[in-house]
C-alpha atoms as a PDB file:
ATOM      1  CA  UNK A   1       0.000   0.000   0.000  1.00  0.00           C
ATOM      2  CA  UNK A   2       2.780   2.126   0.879  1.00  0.00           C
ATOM      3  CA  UNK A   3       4.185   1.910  -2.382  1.00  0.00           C
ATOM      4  CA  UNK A   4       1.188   2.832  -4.536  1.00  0.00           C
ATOM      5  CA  UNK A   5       0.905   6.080  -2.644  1.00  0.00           C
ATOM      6  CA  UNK A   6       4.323   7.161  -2.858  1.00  0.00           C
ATOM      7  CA  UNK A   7       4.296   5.887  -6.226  1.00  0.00           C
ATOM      8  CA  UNK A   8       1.393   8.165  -7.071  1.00  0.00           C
ATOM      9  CA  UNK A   9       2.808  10.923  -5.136  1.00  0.00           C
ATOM     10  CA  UNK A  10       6.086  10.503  -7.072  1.00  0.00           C
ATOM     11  CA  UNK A  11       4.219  10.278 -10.286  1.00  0.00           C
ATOM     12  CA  UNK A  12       2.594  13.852  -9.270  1.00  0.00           C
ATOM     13  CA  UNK A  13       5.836  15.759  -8.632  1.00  0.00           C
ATOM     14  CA  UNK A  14       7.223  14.440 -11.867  1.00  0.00           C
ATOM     15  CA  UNK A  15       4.145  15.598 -13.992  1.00  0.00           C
ATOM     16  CA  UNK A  16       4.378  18.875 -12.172  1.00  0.00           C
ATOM     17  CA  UNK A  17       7.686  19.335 -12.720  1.00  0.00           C
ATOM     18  CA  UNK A  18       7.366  18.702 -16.813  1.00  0.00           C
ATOM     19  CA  UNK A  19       4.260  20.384 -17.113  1.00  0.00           C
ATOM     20  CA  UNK A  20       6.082  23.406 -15.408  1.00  0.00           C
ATOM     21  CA  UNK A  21       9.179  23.060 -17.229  1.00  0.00           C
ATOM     22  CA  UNK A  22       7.478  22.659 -20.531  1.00  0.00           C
ATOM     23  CA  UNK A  23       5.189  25.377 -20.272  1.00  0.00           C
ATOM     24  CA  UNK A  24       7.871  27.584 -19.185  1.00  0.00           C
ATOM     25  CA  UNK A  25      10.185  26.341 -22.552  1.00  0.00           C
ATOM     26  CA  UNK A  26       6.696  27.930 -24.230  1.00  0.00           C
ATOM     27  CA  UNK A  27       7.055  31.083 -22.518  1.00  0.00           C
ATOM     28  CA  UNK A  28      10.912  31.212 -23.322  1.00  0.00           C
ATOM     29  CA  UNK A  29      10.110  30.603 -26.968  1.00  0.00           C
ATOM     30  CA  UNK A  30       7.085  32.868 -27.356  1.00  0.00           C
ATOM     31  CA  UNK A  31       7.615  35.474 -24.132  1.00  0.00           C
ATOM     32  CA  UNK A  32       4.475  37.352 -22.882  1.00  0.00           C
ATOM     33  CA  UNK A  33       3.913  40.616 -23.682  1.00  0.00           C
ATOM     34  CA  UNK A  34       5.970  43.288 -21.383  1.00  0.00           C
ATOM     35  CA  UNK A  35       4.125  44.127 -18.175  1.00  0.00           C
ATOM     36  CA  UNK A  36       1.943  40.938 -18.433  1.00  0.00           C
ATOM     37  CA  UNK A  37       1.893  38.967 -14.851  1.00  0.00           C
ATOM     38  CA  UNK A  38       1.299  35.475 -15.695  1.00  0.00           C
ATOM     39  CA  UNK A  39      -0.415  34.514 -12.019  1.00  0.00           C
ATOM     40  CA  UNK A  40      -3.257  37.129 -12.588  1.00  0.00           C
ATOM     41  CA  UNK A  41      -6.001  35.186 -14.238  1.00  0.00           C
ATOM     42  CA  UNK A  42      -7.359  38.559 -15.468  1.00  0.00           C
ATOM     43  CA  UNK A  43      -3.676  39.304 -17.558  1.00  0.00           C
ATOM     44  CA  UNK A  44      -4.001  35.821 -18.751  1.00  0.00           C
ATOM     45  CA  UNK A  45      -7.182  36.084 -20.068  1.00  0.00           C
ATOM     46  CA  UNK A  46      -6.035  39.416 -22.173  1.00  0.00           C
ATOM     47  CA  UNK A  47      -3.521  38.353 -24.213  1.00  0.00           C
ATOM     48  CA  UNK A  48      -5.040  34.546 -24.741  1.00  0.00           C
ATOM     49  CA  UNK A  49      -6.666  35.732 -27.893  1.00  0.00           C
ATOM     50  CA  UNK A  50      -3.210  37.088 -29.073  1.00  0.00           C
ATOM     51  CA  UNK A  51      -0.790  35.192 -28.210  1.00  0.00           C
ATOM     52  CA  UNK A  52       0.331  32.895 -31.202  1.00  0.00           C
ATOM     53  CA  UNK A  53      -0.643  29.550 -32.403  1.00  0.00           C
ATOM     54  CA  UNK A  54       2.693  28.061 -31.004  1.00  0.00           C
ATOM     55  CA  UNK A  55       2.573  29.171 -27.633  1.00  0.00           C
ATOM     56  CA  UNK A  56      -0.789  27.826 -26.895  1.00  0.00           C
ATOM     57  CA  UNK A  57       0.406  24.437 -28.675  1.00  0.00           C
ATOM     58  CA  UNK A  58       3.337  24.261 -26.252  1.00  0.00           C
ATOM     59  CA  UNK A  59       0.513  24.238 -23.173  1.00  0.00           C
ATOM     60  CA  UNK A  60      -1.158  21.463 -24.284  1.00  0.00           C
ATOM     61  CA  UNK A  61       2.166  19.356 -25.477  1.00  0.00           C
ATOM     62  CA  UNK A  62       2.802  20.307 -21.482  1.00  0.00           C
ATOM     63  CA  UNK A  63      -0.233  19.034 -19.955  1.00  0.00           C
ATOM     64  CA  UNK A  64      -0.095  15.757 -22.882  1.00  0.00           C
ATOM     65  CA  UNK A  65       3.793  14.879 -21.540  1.00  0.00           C
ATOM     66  CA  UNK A  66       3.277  15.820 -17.997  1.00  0.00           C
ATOM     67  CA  UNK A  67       0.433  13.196 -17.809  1.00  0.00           C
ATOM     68  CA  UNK A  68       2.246  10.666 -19.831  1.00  0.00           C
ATOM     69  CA  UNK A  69       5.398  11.439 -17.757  1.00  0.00           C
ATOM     70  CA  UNK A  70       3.545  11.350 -14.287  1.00  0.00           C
ATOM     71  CA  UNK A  71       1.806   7.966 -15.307  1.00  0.00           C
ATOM     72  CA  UNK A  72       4.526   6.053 -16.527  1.00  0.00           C
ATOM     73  CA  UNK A  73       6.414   7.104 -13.279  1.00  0.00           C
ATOM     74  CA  UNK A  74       3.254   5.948 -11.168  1.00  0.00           C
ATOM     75  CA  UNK A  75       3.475   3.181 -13.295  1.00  0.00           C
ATOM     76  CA  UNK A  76       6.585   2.114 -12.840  1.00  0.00           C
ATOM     77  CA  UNK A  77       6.935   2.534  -9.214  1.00  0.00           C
ATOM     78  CA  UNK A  78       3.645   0.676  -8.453  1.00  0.00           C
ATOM     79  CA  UNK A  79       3.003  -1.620 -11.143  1.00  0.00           C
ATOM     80  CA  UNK A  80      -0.887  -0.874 -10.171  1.00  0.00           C
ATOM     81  CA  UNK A  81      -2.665  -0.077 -13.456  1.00  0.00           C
ATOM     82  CA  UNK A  82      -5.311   2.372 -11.444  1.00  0.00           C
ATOM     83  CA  UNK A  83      -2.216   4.387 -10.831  1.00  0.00           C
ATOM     84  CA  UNK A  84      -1.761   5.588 -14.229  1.00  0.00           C
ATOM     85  CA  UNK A  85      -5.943   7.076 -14.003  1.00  0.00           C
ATOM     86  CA  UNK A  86      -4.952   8.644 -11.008  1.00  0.00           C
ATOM     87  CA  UNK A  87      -2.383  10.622 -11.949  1.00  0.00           C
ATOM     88  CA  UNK A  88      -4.469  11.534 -15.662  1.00  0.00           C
ATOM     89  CA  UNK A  89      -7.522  12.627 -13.053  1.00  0.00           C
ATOM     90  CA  UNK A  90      -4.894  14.861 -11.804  1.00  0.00           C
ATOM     91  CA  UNK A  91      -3.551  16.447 -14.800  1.00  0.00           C
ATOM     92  CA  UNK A  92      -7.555  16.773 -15.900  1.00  0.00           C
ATOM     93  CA  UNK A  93      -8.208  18.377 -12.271  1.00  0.00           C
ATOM     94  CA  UNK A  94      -5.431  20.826 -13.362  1.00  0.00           C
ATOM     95  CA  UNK A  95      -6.398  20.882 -16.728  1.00  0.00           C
ATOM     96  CA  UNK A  96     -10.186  22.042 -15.813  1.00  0.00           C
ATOM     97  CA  UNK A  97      -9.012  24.434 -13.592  1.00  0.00           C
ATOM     98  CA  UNK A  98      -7.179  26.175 -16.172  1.00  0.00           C
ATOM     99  CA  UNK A  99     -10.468  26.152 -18.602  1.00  0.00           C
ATOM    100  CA  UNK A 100     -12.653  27.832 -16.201  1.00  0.00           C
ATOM    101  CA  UNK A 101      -9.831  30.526 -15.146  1.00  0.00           C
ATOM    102  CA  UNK A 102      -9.049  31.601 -18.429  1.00  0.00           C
ATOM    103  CA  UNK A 103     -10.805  31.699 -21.307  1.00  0.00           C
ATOM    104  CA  UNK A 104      -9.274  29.184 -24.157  1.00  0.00           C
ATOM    105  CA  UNK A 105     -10.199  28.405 -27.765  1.00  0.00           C
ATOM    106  CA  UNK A 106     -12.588  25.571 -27.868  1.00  0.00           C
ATOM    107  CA  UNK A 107      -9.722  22.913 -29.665  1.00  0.00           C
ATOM    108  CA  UNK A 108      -7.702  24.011 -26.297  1.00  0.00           C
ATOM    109  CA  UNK A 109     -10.488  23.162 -24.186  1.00  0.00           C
ATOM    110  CA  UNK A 110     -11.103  19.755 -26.203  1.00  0.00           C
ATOM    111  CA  UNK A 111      -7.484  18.614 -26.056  1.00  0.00           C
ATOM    112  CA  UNK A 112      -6.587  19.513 -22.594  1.00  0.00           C
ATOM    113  CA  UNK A 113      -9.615  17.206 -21.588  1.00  0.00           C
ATOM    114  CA  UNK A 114      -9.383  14.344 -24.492  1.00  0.00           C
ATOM    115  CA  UNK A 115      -4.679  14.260 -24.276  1.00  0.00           C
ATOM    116  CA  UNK A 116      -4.258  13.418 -20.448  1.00  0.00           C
ATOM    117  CA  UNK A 117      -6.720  10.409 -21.457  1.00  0.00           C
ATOM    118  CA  UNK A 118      -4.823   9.323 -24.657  1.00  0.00           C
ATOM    119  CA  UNK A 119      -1.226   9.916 -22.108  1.00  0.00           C
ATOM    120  CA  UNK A 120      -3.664   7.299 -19.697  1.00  0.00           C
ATOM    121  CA  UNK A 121      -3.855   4.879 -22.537  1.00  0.00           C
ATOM    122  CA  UNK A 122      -0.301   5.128 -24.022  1.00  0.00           C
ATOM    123  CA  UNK A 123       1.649   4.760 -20.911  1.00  0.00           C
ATOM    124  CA  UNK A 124       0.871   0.990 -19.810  1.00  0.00           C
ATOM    125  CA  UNK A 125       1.824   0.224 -23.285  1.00  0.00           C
ATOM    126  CA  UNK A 126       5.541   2.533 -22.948  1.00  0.00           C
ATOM    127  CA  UNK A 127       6.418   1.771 -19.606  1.00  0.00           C
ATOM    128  CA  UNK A 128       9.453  -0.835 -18.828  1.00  0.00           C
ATOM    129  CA  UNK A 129       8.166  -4.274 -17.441  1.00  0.00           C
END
């Protein structure tokens, strides 16, 4: 039992480390406009409709590889298959927090909900025996 919860928990800290990591490689790649504070939902919202086609991509390539990443690390610690939907109902948690924050274009909203699920899927069939 022991090792399915730190196996989960370990399986959190690594998707929140990629997803942070990842989405910070977007902002290093397509930087915010000056002045804009990222942790104010409200300055968020404002320059979601301009920022470009890439950045938003790199968000959900975050959330899609921090889910795969956290599950196949659940995974592999706890050989428990439930661990993997776990850690995707975590990613989704995060993923429909984000949606009702800030505004995002509908194919956003679709793939941040359908991608953790797909990452579910793929990672029993990735993950060393």
């Amino acid at each position: 039992m022991a090792r399915r919860i730190l196996g989960v928990i370990a399986g959190i800290i690594v998707a929140g480390i990629l997803v942070a990591l990842l989405e910070g490689l977007g902002h290093i790649i397509y930087p915010p406009p000056a002045g804009t504070d990222l942790n104010k939902p409200d300055d968020l919202a404002q320059i979601m409709h301009i920022m470009p086609f890439g950045a938003k991509l790199s968000v959900i390539i975050a959330w899609f590889m921090g889910a795969l990443g956290g599950a196949v690390t659940a995974l592999y610690i706890t050989r428990w298959p439930w661990s993997v939907w776990i850690m995707v109902a975590f990613i989704l948690a995060g993923a429909i927090f984000s949606l009702m924050t800030i505004a995002h274009p509908l194919w956003m909203a679709i793939c941040g909900l359908v991608l953790p699920v797909v990452a579910g899927w793929l990672a029993p069939k990735i993950t060393p025996k």
